[in-house]
Protein backbone atom coordinates (compact mmCIF):
# COMPACT_ATOMS: atom_id res chain seq x y z
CA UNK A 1 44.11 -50.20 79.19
CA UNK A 2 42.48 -49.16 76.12
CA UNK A 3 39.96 -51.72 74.89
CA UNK A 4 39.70 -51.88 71.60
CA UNK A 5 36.62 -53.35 69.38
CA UNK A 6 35.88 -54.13 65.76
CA UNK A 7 38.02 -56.63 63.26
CA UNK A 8 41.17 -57.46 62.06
CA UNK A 9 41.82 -60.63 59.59
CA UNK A 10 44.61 -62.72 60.21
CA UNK A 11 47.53 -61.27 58.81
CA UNK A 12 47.13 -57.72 59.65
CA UNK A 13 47.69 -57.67 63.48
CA UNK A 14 50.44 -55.30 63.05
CA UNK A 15 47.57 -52.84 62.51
CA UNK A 16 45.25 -53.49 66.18
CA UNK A 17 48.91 -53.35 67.74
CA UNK A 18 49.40 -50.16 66.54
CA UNK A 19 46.14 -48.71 67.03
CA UNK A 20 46.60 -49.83 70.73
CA UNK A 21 49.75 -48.14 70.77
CA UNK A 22 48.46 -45.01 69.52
CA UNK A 23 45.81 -44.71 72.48
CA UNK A 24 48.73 -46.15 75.01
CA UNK A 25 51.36 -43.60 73.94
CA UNK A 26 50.92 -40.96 71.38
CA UNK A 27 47.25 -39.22 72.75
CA UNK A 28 44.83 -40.69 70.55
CA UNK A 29 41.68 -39.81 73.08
CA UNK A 30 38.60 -41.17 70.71
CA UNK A 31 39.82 -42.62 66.82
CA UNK A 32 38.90 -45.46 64.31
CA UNK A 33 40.65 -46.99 61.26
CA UNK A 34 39.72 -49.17 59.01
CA UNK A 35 41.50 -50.83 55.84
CA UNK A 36 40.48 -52.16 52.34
CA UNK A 37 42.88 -54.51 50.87
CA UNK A 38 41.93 -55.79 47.30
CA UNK A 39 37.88 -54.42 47.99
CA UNK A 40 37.37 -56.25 51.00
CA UNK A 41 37.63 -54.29 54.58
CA UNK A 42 40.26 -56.51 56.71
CA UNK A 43 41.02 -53.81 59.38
CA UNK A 44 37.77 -52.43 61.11
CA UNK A 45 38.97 -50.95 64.56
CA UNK A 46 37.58 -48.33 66.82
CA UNK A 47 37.93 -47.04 70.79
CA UNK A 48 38.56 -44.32 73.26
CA UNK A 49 35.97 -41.75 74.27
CA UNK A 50 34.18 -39.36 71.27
CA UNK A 51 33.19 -36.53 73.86
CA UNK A 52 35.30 -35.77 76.41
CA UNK A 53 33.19 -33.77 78.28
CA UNK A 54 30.15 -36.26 79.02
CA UNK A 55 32.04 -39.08 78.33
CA UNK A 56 30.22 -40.55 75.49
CA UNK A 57 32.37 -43.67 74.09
CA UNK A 58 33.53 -43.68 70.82
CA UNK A 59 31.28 -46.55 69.10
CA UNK A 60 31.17 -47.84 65.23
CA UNK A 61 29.21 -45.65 63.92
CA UNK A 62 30.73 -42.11 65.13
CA UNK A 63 31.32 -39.40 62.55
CA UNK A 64 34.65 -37.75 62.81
CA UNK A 65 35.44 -34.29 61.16
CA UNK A 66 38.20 -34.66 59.00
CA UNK A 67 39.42 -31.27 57.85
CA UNK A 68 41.40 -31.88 54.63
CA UNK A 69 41.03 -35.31 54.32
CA UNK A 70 37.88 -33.91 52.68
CA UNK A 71 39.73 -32.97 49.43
CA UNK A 72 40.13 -36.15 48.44
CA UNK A 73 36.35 -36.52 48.30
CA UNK A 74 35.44 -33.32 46.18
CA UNK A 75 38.55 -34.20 43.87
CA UNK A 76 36.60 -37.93 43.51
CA UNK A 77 33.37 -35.81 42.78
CA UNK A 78 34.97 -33.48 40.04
CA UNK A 79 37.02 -36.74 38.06
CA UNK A 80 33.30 -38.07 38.04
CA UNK A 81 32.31 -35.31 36.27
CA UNK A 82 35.34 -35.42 34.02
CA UNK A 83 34.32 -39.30 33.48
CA UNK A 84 31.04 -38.78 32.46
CA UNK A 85 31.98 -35.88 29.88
CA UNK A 86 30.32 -33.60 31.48
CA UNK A 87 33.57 -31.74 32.75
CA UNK A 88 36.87 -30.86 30.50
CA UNK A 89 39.86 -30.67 33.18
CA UNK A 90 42.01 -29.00 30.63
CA UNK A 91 39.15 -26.74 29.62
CA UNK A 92 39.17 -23.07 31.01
CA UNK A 93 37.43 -22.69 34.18
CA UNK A 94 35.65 -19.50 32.85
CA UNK A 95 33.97 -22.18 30.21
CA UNK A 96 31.69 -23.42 33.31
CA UNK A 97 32.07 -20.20 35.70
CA UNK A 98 31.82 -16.97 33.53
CA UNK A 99 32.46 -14.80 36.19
CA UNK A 100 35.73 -15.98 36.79
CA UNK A 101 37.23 -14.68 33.68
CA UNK A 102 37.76 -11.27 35.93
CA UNK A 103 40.87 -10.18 36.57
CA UNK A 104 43.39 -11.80 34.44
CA UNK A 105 41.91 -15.90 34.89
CA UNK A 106 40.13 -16.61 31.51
CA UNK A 107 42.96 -19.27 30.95
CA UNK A 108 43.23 -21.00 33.70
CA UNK A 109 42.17 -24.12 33.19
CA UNK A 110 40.22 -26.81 36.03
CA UNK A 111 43.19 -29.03 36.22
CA UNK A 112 44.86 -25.86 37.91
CA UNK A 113 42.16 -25.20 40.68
CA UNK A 114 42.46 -29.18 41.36
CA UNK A 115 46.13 -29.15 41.75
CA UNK A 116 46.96 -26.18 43.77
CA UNK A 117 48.60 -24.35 40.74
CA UNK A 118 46.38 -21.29 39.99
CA UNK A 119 47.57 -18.51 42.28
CA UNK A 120 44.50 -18.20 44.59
CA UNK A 121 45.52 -19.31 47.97
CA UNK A 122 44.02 -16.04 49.41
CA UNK A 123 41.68 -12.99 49.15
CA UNK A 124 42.88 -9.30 49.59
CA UNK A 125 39.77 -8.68 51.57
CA UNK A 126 38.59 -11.73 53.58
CA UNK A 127 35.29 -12.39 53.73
CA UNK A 128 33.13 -13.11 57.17
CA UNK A 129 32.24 -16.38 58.40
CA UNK A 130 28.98 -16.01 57.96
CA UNK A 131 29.69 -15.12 54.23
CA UNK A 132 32.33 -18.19 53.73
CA UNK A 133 29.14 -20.48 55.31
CA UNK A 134 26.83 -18.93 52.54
CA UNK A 135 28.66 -20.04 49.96
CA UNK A 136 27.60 -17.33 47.66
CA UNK A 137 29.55 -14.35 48.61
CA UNK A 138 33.03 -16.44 48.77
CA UNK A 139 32.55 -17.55 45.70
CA UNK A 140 31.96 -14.39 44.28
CA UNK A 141 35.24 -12.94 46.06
CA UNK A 142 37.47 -15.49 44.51
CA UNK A 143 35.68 -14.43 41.20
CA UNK A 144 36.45 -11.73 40.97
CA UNK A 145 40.27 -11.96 43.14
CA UNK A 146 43.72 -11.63 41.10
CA UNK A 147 45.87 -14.12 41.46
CA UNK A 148 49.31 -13.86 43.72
CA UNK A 149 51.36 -15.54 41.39
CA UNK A 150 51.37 -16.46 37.44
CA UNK A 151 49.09 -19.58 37.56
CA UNK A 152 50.92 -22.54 35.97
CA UNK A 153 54.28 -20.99 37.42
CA UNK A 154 54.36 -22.23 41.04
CA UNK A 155 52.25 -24.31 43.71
CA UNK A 156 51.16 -24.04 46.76
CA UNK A 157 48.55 -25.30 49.36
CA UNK A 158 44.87 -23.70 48.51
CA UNK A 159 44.27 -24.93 52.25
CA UNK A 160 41.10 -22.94 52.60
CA UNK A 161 40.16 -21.97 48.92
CA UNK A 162 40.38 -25.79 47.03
CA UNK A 163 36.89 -26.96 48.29
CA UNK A 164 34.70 -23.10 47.15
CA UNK A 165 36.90 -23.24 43.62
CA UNK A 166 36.70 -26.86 42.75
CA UNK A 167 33.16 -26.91 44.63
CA UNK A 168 31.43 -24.04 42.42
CA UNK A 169 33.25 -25.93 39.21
CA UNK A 170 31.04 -29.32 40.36
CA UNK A 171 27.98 -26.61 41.22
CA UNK A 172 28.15 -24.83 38.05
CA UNK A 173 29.12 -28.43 35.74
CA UNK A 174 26.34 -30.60 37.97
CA UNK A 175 23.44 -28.68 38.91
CA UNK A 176 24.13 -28.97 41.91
CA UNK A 177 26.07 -28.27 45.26
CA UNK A 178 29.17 -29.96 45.57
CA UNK A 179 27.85 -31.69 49.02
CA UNK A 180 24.57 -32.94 47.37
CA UNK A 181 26.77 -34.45 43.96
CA UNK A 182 28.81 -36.23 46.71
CA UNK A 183 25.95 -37.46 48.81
CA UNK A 184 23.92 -38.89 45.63
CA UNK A 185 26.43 -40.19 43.25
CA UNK A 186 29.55 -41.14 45.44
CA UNK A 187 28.06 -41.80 49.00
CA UNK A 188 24.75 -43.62 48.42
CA UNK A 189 26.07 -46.15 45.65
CA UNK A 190 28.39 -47.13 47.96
CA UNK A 191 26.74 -46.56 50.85
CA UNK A 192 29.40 -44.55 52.83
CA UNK A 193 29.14 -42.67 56.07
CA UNK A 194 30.73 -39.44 54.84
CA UNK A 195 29.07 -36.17 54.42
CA UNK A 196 30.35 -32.27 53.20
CA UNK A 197 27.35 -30.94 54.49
CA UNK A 198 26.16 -32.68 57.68
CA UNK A 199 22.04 -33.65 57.60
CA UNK A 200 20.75 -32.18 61.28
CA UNK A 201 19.86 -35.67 61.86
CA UNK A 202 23.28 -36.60 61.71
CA UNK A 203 24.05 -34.20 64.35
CA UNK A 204 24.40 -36.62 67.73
CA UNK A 205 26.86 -38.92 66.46
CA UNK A 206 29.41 -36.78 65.64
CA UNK A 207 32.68 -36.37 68.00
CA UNK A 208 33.46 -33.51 69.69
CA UNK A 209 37.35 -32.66 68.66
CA UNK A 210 40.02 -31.42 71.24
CA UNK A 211 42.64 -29.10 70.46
CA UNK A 212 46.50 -30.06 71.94
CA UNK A 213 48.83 -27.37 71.77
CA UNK A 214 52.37 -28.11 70.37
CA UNK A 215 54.83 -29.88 72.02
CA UNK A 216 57.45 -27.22 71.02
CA UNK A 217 55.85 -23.94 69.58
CA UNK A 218 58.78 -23.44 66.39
CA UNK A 219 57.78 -19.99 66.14
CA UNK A 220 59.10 -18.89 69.79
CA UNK A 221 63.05 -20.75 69.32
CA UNK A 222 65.88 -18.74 67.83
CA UNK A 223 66.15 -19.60 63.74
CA UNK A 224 69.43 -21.74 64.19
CA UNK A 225 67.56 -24.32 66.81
CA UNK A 226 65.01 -25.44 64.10
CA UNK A 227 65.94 -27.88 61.71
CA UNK A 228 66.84 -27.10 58.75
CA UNK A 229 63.85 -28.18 56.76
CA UNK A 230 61.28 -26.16 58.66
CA UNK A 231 63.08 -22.72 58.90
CA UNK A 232 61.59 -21.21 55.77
CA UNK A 233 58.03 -22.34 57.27
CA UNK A 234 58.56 -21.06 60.93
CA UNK A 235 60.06 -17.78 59.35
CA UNK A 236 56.69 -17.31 57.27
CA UNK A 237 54.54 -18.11 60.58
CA UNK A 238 56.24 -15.34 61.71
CA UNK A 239 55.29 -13.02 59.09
CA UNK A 240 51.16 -12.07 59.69
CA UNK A 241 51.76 -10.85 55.72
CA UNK A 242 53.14 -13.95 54.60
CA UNK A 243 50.73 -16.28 51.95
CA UNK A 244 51.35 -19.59 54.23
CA UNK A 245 49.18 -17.12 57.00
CA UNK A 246 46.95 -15.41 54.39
CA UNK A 247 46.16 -18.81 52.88
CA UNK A 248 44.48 -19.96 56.40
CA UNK A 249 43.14 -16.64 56.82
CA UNK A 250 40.40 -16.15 54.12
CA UNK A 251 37.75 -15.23 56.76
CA UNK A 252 37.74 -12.49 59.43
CA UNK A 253 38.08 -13.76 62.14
CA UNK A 254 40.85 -16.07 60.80
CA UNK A 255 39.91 -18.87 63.11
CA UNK A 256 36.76 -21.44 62.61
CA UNK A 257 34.85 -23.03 65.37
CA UNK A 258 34.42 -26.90 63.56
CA UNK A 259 32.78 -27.83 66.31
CA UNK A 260 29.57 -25.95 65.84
CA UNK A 261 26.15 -26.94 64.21
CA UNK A 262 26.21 -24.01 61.82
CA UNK A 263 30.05 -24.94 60.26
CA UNK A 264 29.23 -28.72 60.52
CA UNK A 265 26.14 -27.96 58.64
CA UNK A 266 27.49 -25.62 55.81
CA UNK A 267 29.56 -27.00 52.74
CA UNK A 268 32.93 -26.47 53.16
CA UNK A 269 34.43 -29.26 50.72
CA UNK A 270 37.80 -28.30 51.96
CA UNK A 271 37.79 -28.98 55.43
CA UNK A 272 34.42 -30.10 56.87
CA UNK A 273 33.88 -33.66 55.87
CA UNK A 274 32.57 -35.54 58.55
CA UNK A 275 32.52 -39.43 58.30
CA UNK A 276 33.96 -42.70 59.55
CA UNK A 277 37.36 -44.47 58.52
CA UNK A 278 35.19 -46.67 56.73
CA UNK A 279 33.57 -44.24 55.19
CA UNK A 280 37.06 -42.84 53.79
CA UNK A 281 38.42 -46.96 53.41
CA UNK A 282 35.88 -47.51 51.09
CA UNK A 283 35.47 -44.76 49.26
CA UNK A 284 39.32 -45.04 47.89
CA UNK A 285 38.87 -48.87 47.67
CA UNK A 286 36.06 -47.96 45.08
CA UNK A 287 38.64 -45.93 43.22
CA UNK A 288 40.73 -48.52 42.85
CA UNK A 289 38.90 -51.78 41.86
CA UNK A 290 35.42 -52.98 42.39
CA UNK A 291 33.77 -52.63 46.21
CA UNK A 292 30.61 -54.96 46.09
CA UNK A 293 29.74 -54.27 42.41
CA UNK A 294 30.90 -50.93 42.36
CA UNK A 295 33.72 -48.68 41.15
CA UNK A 296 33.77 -45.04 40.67
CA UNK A 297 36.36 -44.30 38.35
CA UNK A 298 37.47 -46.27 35.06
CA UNK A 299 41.40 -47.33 35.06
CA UNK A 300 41.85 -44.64 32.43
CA UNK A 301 40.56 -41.73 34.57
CA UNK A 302 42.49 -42.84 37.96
CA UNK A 303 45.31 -42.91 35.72
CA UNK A 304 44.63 -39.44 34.68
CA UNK A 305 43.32 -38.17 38.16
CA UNK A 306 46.68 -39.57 40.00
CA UNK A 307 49.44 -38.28 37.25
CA UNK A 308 51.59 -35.96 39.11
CA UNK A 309 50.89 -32.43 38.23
CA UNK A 310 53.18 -30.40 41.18
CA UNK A 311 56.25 -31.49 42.76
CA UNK A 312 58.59 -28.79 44.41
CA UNK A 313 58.65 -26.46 47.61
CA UNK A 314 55.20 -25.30 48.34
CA UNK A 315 54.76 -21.47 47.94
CA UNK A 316 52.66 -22.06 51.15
CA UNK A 317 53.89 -24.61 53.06
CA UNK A 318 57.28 -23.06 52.38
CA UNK A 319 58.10 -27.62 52.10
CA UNK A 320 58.35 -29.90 49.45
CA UNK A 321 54.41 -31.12 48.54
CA UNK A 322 53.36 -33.48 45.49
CA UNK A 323 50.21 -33.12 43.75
CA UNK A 324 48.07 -34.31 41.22
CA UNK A 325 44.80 -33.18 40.04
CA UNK A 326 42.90 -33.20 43.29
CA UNK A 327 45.18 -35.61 45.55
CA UNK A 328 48.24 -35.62 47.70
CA UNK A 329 50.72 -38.16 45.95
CA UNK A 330 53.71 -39.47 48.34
CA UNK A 331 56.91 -37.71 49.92
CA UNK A 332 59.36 -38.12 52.72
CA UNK A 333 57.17 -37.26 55.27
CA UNK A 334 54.01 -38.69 54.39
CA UNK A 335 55.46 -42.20 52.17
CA UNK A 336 52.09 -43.68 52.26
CA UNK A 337 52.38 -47.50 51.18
CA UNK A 338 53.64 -47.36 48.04
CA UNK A 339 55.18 -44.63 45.29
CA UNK A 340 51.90 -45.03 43.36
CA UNK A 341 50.08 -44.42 46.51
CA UNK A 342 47.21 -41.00 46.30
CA UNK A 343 45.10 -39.42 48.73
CA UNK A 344 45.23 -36.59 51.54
CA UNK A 345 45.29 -35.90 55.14
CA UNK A 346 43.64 -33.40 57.31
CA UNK A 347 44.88 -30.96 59.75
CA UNK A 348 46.02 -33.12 63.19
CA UNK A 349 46.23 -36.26 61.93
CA UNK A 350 43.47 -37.60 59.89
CA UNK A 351 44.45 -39.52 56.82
CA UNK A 352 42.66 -41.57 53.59
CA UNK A 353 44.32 -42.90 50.57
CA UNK A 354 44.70 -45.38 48.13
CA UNK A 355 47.32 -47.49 46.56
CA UNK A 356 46.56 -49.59 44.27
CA UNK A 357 49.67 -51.61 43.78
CA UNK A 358 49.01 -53.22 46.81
CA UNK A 359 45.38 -52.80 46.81
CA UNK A 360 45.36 -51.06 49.58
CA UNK A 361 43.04 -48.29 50.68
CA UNK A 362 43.13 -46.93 54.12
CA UNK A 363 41.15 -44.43 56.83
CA UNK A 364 42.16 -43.16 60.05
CA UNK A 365 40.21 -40.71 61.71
CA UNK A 366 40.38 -39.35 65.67
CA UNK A 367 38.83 -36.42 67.57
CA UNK A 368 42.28 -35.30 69.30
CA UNK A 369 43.78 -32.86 66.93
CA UNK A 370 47.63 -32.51 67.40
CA UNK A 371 49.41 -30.20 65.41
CA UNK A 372 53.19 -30.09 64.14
CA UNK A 373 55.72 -32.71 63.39
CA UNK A 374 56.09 -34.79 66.13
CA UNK A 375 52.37 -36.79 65.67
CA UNK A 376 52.97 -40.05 64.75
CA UNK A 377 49.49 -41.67 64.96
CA UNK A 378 48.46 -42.15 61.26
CA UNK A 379 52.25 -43.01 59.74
CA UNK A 380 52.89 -45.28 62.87
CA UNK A 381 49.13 -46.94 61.12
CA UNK A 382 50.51 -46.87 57.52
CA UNK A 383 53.90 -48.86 58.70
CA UNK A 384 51.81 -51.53 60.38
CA UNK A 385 50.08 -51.61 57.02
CA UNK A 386 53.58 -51.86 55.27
CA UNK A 387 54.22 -54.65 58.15
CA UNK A 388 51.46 -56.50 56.89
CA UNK A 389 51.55 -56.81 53.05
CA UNK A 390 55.71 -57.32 53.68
């Protein structure tokens, strides 16, 4: 049996039961979770192994990368910005970035970059990794790209491209890079273990992530043995020309190595965020109310930052997605805790949000990265949490 350390305060046991559950039946391998309820952490769990090849345990203070759980954080960074004044979400993005007047986007404004609306899910001609880690030449690409639909018309999942278009906004706004504004006006205040970016110092906690093939690979069964829901996804999967594959494949080769120094190092506010549940707990607890004397965002701005501003079948997801600027708001299949609940998950499981009806704001983070709809680690988590406050 699993054992499993940290904290839980009397009430939310649901939650350790759970976790122990996830380890004991659904492959959690190394993970940690932790939960804020009204500013103060009363779920602080972690266990299971963090390398699986030398058998390091998984110990408080392992980093996890989180993939797109890391949108949350540079969406916190830019309504900072917005805040402060220094950064006009309705503004045109051209205003900050010149260069990305070319080719038909003088008008779109930030709020569209932050909420998956402006038509730039792709490039015609990816770019190389080395190019994407450089920062420089990707942004330049999606400079000067068109966009593959009418921006304002349609949504759909900027998967790759979010974290260089919402990043070189914060660059060009800030003064600096997106991973530094993070790191000096989010992370230290608070003092989080979360980093887009990650210092070389940083290197030996971090766990190593294993890759679990799909139960049932969609792609391979005959259209009218997939549900109904997925069939418009598993059709575009099939297509190498369709945007829900172009969208994931902005650099040649398509497919990134996030377990190496040189991608854990770059800034890649998309989808290499590397930190702790805590880490994530606390930084949506902070947006929420006040976290030992601090709070990052007035009530006005979360109000504004949280507003829906997409709802409808993603153009790359080919399923229904909600969005406002910069967050993932509550559907069907990911209910959160609450309908005013915001935040975002990452690619095989990861999850942080924040709901501040409940005052609840919540982490989960694990190194075993299972793909497709049958992982039920981080909702099986969120229903304990429901279990809880009931």
């Amino acid at each position: 049996m699993t054992t499993i350390d940290g904290e839980v305060e009397a009430g939310f046991e649901p939650v350790r039961a759970a976790f122990e559950a996830n380890f004991a039946r659904h492959g959690d391998i190394g993970a940690a979770v932790c939960v804020y309820h009204d500013g103060r952490p009363v779920v602080d769990l972690w266990s299971g192994v963090a390398d699986p090849d030398t058998g390091r345990p998984w110990t408080r203070d392992t980093l996890q990368l989180v993939y797109s759980a890391t949108k949350g954080a540079t969406a916190t960074a830019a309504h900072l910005l917005a805040q402060r004044g220094a950064l006009d979400l309705d503004a045109p993005v051209a205003k900050y970035w010149p260069e990305f007047a070319a080719n038909g986007k003088a008008d779109i404004p930030v709020r569209r970059l932050l909420s998956h609306q402006a038509g730039l899910v792709a490039l015609d001609q990816p770019v190389t990794l080395a190019e994407a880690l450089a920062w420089e030449p990707m942004v330049a690409a999606l400079a000067a790209q068109r966009p593959l639909w009418a921006p304002g018309t349609a949504h759909g999942y900027h998967g790759r491209t979010f974290g260089w278009l919402v990043g070189e906004v914060i660059r060009r706004v800030s003064g600096r890079t997106p991973g530094r504004f993070f790191a000096d006006e989010i992370a230290a205040p608070l003092g989080l273990d979360f980093f887009i970016g990650l210092p070389g110092s940083e290197r030996d906690r971090v766990s190593r992530m294993v890759y679990q093939e799909p139960e049932v690979d969609f792609t391979a069964l005959p259209p009218e043995s997939i549900p109904a829901e997925f069939r418009d996804m598993v059709a575009a999967l099939r297509d190498p020309n369709s945007l829900t594959n172009r969208a994931f494949s902005v650099t040649d080769p398509a497919e990134i190595d996030f377990n190496s120094p040189e991608v854990q190092a770059a800034e890649l506010p998309a989808s290499n965020g590397i930190g702790t549940a805590r880490g994530l707990a606390r930084m949506y607890a902070a947006l929420i109310g006040e976290v030992d004397g601090v709070r990052l965002l007035t009530p006005d701005t979360l109000a504004s930052a949280t507003e829906e501003q997409a709802d409808g079948v993603d153009q790359v997801m080919m399923v229904p997605t909600r969005f406002s600027s910069g967050y993932m708001l509550p559907t069907e299949t990911n209910p959160m805790t609450g309908p005013n609940s915001f935040g975002h998950p990452g690619r095989g499981g990861s999850l942080g949000f924040a709901d501040p009806e409940h005052g609840i704001a919540f982490g989960y983070v694990m190194n075993n990265i299972i793909e497709g709809p049958n992982d039920m680690r981080a909702m099986s988590l969120v229903d304990a949490v429901r279990r809880s406050l009931a």
